[in-house]
PDB file of N, CA and C in Angstrom:
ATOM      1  N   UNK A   1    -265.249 -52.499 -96.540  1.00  0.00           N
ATOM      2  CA  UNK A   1    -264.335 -51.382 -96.447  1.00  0.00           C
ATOM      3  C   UNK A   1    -265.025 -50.196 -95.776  1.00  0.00           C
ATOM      4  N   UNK A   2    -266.612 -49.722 -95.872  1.00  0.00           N
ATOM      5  CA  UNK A   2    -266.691 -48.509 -95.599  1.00  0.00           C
ATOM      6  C   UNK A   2    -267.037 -49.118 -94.096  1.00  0.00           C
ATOM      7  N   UNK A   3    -267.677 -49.997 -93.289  1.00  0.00           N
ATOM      8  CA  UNK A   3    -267.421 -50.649 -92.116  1.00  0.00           C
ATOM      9  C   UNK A   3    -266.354 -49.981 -91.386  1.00  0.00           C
ATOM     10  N   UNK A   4    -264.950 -50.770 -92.151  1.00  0.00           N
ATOM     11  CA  UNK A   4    -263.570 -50.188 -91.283  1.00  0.00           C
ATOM     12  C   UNK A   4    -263.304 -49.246 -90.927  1.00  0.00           C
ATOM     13  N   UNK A   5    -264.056 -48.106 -92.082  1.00  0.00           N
ATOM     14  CA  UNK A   5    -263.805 -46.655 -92.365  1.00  0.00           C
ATOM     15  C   UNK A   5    -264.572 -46.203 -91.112  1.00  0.00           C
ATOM     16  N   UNK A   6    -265.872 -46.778 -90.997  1.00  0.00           N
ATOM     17  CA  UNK A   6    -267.140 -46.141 -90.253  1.00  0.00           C
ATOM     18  C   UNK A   6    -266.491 -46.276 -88.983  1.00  0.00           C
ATOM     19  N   UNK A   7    -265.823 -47.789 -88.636  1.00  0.00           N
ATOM     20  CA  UNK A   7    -264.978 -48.104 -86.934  1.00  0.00           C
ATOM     21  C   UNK A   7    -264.021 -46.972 -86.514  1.00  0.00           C
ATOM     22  N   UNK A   8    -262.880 -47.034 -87.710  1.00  0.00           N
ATOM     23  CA  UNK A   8    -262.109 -45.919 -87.637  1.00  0.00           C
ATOM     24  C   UNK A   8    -262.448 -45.031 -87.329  1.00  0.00           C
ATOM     25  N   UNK A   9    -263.269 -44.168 -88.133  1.00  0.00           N
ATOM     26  CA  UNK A   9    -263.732 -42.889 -87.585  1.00  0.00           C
ATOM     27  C   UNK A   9    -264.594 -42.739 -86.372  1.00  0.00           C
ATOM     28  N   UNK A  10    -265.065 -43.589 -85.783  1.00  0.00           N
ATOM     29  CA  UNK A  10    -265.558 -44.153 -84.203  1.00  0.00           C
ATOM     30  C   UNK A  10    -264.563 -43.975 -83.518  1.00  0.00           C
ATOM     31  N   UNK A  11    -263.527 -44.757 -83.837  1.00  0.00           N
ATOM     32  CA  UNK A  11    -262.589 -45.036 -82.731  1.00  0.00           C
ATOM     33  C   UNK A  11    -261.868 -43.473 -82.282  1.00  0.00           C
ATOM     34  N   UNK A  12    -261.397 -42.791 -83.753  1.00  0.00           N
ATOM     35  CA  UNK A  12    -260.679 -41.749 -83.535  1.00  0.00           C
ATOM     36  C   UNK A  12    -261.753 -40.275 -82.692  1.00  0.00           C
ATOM     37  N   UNK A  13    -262.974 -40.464 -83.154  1.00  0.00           N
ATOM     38  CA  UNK A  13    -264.060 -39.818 -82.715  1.00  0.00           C
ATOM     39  C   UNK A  13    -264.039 -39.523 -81.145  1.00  0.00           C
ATOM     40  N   UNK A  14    -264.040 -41.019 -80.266  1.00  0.00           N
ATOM     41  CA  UNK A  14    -263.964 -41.367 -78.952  1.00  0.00           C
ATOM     42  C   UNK A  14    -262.642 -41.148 -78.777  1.00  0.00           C
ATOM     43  N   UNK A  15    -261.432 -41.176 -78.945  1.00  0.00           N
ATOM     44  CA  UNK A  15    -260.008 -40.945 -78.500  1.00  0.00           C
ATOM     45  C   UNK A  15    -259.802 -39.699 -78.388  1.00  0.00           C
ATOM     46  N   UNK A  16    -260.826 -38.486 -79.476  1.00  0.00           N
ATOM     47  CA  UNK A  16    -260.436 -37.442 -79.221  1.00  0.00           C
ATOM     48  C   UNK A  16    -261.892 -37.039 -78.163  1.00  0.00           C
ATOM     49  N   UNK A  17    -262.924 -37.204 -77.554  1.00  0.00           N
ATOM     50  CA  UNK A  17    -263.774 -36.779 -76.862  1.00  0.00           C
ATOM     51  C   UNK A  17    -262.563 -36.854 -75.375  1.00  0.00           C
ATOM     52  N   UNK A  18    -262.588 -38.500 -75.436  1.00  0.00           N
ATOM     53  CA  UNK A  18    -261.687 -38.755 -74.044  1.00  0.00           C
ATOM     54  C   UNK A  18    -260.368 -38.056 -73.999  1.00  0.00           C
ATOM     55  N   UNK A  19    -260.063 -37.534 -74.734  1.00  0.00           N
ATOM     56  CA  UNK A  19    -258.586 -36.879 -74.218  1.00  0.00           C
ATOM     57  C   UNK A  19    -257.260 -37.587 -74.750  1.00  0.00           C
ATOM     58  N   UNK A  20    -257.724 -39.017 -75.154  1.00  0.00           N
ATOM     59  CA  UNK A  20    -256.583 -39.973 -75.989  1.00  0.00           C
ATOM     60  C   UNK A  20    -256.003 -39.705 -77.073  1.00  0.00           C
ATOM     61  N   UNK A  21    -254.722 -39.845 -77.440  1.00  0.00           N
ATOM     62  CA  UNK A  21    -254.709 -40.275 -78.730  1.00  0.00           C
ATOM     63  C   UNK A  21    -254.862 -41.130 -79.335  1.00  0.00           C
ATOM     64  N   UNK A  22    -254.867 -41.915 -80.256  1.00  0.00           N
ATOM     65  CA  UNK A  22    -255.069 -43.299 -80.703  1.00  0.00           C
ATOM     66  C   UNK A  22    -253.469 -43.696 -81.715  1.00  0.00           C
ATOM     67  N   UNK A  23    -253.359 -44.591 -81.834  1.00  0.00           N
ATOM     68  CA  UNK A  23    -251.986 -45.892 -81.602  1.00  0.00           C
ATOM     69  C   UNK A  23    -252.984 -46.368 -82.966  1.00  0.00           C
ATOM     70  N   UNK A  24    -251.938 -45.844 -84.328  1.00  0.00           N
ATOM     71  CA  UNK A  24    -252.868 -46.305 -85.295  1.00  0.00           C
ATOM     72  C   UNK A  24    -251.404 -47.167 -86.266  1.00  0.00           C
ATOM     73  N   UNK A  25    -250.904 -48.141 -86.255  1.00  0.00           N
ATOM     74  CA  UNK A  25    -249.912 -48.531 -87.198  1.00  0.00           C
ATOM     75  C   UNK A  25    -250.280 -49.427 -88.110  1.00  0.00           C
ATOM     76  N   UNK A  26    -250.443 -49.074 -89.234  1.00  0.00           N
ATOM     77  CA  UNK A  26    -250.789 -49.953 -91.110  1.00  0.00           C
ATOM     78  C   UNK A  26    -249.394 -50.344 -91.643  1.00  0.00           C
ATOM     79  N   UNK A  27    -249.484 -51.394 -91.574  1.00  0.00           N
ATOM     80  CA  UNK A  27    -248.539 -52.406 -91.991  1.00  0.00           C
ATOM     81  C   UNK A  27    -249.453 -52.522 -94.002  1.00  0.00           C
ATOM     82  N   UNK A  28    -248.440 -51.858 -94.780  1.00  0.00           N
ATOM     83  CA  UNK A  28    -248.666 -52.686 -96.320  1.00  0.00           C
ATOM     84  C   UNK A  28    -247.681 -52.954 -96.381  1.00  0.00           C
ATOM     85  N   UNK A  29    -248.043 -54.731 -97.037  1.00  0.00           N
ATOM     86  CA  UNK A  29    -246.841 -55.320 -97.154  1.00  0.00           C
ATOM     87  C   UNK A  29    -247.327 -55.692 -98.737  1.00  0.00           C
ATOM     88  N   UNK A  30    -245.983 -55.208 -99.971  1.00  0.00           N
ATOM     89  CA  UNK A  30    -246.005 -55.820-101.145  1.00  0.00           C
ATOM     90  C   UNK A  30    -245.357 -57.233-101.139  1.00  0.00           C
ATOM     91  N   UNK A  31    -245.718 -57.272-102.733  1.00  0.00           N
ATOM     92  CA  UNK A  31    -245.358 -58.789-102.989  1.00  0.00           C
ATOM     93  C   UNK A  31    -245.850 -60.124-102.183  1.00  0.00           C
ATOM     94  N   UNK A  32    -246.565 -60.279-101.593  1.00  0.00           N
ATOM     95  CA  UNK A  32    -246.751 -61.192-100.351  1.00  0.00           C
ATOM     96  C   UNK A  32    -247.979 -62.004-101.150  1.00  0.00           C
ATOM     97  N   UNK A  33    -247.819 -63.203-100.905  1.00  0.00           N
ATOM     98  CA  UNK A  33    -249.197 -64.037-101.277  1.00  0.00           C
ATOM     99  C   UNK A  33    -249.620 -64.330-100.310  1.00  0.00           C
ATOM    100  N   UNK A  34    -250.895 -65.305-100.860  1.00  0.00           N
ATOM    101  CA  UNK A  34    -251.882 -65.860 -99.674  1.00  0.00           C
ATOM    102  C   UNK A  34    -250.931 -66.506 -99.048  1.00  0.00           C
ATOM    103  N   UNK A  35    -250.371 -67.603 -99.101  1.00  0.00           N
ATOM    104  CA  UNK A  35    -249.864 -68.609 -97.685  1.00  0.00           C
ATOM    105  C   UNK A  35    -248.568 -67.731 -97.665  1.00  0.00           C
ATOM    106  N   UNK A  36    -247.865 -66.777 -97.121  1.00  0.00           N
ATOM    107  CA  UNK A  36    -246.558 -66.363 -97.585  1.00  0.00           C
ATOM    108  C   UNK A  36    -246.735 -65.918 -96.112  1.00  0.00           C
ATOM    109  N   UNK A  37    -247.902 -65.852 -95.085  1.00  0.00           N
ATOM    110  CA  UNK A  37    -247.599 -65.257 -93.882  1.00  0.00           C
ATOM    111  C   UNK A  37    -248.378 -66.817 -93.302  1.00  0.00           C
ATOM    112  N   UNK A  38    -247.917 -66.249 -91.879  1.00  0.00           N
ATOM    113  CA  UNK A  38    -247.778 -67.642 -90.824  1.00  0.00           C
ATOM    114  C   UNK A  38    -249.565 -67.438 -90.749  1.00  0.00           C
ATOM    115  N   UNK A  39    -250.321 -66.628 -90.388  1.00  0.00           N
ATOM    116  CA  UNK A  39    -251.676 -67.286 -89.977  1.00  0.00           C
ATOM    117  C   UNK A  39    -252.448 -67.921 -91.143  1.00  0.00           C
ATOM    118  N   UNK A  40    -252.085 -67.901 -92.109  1.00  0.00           N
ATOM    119  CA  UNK A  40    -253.074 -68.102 -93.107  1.00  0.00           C
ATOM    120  C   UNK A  40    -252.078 -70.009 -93.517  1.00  0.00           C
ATOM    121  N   UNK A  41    -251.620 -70.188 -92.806  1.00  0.00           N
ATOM    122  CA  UNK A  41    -250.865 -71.955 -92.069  1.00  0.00           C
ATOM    123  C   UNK A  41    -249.657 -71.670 -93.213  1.00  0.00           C
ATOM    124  N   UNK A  42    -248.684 -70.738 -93.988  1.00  0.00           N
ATOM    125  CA  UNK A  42    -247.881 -70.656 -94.006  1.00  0.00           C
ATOM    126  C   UNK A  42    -246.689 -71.879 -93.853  1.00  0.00           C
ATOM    127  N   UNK A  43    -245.897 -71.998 -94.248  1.00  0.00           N
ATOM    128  CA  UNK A  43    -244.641 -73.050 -93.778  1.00  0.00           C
ATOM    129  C   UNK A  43    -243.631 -71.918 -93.250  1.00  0.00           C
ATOM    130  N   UNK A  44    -243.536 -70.907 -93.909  1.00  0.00           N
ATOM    131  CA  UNK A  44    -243.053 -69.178 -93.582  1.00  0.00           C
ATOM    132  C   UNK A  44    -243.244 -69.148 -92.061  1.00  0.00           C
ATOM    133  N   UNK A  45    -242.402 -68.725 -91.188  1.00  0.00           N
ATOM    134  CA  UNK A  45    -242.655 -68.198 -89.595  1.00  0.00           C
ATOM    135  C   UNK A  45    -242.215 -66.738 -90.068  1.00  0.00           C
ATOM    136  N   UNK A  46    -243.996 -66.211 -89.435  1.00  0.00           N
ATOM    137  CA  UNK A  46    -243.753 -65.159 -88.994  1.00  0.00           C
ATOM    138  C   UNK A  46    -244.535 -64.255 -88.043  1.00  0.00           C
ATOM    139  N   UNK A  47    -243.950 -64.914 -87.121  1.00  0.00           N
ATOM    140  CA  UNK A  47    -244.111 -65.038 -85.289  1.00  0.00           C
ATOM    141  C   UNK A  47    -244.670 -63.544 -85.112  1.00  0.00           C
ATOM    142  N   UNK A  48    -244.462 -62.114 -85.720  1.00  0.00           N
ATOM    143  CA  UNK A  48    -244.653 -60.662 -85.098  1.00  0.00           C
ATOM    144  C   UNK A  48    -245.997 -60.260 -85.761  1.00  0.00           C
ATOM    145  N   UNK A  49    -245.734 -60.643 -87.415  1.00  0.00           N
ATOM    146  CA  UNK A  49    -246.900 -60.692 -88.252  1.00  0.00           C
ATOM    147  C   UNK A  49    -248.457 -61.203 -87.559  1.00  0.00           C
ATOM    148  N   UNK A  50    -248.152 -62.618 -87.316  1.00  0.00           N
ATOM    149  CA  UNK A  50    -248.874 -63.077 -86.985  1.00  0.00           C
ATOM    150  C   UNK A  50    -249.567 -62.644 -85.306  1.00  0.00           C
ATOM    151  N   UNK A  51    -248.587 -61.543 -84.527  1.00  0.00           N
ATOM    152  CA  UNK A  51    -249.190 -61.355 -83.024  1.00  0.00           C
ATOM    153  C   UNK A  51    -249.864 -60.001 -83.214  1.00  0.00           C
ATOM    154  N   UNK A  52    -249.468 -59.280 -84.558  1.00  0.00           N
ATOM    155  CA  UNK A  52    -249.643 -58.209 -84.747  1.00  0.00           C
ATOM    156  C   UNK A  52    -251.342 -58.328 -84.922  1.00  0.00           C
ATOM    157  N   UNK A  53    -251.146 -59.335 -86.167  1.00  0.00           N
ATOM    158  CA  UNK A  53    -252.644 -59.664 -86.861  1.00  0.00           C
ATOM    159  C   UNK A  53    -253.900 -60.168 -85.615  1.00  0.00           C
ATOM    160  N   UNK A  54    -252.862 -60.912 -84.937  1.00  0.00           N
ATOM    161  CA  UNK A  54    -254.457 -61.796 -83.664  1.00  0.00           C
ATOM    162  C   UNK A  54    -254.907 -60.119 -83.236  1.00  0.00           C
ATOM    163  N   UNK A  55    -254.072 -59.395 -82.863  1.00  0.00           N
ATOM    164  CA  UNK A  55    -254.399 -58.338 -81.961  1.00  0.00           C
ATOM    165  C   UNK A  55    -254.972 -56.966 -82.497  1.00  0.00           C
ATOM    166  N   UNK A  56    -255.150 -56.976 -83.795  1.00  0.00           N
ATOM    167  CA  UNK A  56    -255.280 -55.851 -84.868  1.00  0.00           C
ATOM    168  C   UNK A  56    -256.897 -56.382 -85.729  1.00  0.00           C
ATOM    169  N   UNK A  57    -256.389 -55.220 -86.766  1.00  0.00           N
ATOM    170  CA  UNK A  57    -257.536 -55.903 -87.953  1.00  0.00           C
ATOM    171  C   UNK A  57    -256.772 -56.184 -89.089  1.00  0.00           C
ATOM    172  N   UNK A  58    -257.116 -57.510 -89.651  1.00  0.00           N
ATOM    173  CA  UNK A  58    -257.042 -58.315 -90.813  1.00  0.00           C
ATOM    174  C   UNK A  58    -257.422 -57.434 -91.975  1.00  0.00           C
ATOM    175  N   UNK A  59    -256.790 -56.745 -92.973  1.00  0.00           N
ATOM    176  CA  UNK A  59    -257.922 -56.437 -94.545  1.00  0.00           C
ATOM    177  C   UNK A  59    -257.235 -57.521 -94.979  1.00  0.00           C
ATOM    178  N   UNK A  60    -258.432 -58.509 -95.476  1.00  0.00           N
ATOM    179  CA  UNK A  60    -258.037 -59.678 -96.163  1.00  0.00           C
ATOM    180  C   UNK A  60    -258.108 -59.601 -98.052  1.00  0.00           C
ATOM    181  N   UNK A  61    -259.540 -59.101 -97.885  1.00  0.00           N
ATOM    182  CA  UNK A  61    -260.173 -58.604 -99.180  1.00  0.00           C
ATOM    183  C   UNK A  61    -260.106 -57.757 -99.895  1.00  0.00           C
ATOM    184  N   UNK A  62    -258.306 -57.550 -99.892  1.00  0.00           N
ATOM    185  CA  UNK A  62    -258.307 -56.378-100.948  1.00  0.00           C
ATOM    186  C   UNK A  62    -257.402 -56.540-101.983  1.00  0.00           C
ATOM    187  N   UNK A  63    -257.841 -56.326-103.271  1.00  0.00           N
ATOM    188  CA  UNK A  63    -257.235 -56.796-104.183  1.00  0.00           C
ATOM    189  C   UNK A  63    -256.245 -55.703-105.310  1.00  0.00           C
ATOM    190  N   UNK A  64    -255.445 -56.342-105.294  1.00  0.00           N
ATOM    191  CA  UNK A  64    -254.317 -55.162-105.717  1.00  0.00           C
ATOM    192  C   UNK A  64    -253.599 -55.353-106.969  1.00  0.00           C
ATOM    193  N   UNK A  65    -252.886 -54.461-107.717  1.00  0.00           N
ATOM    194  CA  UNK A  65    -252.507 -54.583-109.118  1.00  0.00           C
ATOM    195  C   UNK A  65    -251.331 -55.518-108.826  1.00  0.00           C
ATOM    196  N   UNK A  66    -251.076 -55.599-109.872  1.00  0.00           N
ATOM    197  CA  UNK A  66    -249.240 -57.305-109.874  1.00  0.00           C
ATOM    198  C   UNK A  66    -248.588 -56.216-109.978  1.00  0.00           C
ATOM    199  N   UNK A  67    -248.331 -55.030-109.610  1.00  0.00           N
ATOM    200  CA  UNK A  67    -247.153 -54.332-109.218  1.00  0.00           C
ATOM    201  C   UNK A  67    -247.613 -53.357-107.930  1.00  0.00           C
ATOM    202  N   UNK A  68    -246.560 -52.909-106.563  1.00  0.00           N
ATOM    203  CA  UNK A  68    -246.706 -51.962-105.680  1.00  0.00           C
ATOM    204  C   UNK A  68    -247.254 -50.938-105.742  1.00  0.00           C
ATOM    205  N   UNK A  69    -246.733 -49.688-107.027  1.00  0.00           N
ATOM    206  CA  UNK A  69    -246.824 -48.547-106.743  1.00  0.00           C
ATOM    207  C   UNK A  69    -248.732 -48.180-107.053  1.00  0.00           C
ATOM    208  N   UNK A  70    -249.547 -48.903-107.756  1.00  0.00           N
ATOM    209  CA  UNK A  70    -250.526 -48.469-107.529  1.00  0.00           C
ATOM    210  C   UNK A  70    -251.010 -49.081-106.900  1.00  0.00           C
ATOM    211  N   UNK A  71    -251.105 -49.888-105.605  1.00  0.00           N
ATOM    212  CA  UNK A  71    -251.527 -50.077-104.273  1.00  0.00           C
ATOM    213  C   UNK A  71    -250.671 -48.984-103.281  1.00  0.00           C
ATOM    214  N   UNK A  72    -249.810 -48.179-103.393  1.00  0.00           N
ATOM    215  CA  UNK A  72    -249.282 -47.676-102.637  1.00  0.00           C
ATOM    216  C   UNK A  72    -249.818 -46.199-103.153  1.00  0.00           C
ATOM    217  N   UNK A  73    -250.038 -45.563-104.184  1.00  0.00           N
ATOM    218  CA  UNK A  73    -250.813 -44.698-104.432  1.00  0.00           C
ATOM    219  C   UNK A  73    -252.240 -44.575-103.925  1.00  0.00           C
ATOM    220  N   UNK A  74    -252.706 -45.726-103.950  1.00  0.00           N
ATOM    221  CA  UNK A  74    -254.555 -45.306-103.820  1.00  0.00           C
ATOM    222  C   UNK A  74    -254.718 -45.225-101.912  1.00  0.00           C
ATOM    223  N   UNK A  75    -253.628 -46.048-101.040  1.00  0.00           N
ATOM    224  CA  UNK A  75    -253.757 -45.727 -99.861  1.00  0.00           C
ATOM    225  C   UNK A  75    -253.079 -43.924 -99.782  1.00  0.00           C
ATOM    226  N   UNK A  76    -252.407 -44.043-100.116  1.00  0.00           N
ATOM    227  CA  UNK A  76    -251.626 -42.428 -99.951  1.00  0.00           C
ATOM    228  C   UNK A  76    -252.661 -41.719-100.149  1.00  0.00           C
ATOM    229  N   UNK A  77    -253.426 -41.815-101.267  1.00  0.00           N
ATOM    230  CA  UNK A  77    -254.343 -40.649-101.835  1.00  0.00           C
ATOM    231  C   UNK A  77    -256.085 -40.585-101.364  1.00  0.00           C
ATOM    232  N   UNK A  78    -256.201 -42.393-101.300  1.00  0.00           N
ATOM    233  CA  UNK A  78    -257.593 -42.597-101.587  1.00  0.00           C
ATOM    234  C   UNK A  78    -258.181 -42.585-102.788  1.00  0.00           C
ATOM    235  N   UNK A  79    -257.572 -42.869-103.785  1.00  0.00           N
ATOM    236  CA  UNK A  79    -258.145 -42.388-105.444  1.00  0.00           C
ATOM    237  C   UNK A  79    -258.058 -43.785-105.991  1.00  0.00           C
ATOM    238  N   UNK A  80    -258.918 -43.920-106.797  1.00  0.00           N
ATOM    239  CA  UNK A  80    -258.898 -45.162-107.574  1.00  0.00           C
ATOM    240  C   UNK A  80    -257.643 -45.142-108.426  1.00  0.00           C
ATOM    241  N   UNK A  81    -256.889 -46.562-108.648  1.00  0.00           N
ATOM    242  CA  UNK A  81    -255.229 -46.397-109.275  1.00  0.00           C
ATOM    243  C   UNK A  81    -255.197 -45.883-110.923  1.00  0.00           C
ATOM    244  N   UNK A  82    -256.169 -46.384-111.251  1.00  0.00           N
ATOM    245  CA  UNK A  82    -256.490 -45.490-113.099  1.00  0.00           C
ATOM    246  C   UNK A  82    -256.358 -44.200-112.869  1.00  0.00           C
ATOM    247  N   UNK A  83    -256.803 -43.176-112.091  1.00  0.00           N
ATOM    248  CA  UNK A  83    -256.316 -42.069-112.556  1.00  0.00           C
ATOM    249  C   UNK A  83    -255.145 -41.496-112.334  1.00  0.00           C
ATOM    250  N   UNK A  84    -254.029 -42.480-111.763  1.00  0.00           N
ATOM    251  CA  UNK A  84    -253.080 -42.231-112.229  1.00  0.00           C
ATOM    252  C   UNK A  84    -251.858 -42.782-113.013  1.00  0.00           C
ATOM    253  N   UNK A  85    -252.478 -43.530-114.015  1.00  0.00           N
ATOM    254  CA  UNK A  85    -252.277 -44.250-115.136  1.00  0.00           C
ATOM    255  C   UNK A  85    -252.828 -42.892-116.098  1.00  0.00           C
ATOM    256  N   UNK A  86    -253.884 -42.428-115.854  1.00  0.00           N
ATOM    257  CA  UNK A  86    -254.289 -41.388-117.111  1.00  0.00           C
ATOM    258  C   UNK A  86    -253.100 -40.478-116.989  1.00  0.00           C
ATOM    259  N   UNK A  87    -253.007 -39.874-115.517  1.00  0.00           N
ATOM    260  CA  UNK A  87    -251.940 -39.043-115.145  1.00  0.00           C
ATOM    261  C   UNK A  87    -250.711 -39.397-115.962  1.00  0.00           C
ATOM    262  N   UNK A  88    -250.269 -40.491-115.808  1.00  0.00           N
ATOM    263  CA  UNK A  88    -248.986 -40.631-116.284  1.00  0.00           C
ATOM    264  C   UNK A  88    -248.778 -40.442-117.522  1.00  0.00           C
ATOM    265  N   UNK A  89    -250.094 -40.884-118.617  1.00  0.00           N
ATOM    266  CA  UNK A  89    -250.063 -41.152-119.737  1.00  0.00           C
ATOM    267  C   UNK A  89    -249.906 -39.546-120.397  1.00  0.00           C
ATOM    268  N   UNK A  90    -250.782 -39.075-119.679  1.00  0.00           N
ATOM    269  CA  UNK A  90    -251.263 -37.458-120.085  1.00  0.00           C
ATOM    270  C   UNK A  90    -249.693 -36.778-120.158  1.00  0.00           C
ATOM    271  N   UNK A  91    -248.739 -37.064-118.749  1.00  0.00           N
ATOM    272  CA  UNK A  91    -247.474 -36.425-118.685  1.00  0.00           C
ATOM    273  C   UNK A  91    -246.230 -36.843-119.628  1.00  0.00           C
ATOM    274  N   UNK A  92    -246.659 -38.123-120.083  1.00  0.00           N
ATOM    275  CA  UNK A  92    -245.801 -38.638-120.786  1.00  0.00           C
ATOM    276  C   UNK A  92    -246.026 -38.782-122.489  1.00  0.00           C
ATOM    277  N   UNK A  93    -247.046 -38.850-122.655  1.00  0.00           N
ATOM    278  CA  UNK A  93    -247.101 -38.995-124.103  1.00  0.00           C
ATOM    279  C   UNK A  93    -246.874 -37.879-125.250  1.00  0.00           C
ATOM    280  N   UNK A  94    -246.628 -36.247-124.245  1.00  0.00           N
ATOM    281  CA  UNK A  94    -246.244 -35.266-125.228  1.00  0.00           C
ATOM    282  C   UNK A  94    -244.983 -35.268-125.422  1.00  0.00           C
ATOM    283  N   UNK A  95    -244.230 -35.925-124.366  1.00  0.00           N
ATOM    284  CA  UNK A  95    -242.260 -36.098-124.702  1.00  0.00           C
ATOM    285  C   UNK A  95    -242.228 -37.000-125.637  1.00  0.00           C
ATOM    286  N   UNK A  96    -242.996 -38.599-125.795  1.00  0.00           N
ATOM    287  CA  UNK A  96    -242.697 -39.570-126.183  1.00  0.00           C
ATOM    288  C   UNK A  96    -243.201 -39.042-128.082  1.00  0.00           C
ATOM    289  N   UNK A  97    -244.559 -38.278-127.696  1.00  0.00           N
ATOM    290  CA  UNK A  97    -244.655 -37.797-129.473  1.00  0.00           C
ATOM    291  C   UNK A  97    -243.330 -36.956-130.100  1.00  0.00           C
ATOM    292  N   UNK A  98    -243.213 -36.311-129.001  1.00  0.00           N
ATOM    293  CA  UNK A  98    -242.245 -35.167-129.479  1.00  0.00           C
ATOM    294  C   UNK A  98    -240.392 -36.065-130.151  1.00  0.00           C
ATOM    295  N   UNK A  99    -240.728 -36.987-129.289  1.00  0.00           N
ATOM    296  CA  UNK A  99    -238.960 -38.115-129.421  1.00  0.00           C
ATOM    297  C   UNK A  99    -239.454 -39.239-130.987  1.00  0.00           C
ATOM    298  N   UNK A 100    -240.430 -39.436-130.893  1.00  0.00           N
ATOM    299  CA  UNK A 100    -241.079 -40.297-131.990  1.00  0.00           C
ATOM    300  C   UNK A 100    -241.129 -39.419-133.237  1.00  0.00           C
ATOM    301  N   UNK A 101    -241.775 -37.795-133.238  1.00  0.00           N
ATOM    302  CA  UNK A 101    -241.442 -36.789-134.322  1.00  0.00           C
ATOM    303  C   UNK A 101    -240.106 -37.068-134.806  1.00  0.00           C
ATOM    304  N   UNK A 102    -239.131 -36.477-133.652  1.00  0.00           N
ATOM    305  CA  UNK A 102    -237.827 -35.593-134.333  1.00  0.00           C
ATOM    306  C   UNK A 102    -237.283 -37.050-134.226  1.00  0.00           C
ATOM    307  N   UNK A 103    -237.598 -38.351-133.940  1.00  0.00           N
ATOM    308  CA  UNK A 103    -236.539 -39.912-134.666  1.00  0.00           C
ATOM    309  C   UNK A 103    -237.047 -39.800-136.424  1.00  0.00           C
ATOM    310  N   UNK A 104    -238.224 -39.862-136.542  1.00  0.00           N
ATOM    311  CA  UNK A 104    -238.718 -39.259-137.748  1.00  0.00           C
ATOM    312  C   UNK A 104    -238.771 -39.103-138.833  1.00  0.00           C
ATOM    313  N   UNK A 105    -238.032 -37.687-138.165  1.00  0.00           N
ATOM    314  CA  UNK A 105    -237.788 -36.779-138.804  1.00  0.00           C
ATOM    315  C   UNK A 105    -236.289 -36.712-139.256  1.00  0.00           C
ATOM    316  N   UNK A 106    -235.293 -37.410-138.141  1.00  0.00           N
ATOM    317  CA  UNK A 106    -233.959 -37.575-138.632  1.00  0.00           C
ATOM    318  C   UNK A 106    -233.665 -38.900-139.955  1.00  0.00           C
ATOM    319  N   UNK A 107    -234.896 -39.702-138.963  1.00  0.00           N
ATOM    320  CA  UNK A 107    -235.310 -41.101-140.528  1.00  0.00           C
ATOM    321  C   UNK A 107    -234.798 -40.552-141.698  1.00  0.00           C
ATOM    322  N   UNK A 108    -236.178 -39.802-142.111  1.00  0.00           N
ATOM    323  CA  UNK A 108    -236.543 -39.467-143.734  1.00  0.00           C
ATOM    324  C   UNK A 108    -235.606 -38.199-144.320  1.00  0.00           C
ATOM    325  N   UNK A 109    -234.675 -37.703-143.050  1.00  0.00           N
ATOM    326  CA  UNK A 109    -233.302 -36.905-143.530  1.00  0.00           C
ATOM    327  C   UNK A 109    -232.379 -37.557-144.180  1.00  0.00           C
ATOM    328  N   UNK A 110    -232.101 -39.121-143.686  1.00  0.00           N
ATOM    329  CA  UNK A 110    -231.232 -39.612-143.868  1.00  0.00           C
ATOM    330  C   UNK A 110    -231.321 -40.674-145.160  1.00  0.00           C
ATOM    331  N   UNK A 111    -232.671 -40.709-145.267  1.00  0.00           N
ATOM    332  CA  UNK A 111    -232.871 -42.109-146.367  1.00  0.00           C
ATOM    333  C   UNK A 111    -233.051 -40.827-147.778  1.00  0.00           C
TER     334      UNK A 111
END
């Protein structure tokens, strides 16, 4: 990974000396398994995927949670996906005490 990072920042380095811009398009694709695309011999055609990939770079090796949104967070941000699992927990667990109190609290009104 820091390789890609190191190319990247090469590439964009030289595009802006020369006067270029650089033609940068990241394809994340969820849900997708290993054989689910055509180069990896697939039974799946997928003829654009696959012209995209000969002509691009492959991240093969990256391993991601069994749901989207925290693979789609840590590219957005760059942050490892736990801290925003703490995040969430932190935002959510003072409503969920507060709904768990006053159920409760209506409980032991009623019994």
């Amino acid at each position: 990974m820091k390789l890609l990072l190191l190319l990247l920042t090469l590439y964009l380095l030289i595009s802006l000396v020369s006067g270029t811009r650089p033609h940068i398009v990241f394809i994340l694709a969820d849900d997708y398994g290993w054989n689910d695309i055509g180069y990896h011999g697939s039974e799946i055609n997928t003829p654009t995927l696959d012209a995209l990939a000969a002509g691009g770079v492959k991240l093969e090796n990256y391993y991601v949670q069994p749901i989207c949104t925290p693979s789609r967070s840590q590219l957005l941000s760059g942050r490892y996906q736990v801290i925003f699992l703490l995040l969430l927990l932190l935002l959510l667990l003072p409503p969920l005490l507060l709904l768990l109190l006053l159920l409760l609290r209506l409980l032991l009104h009623l019994s």
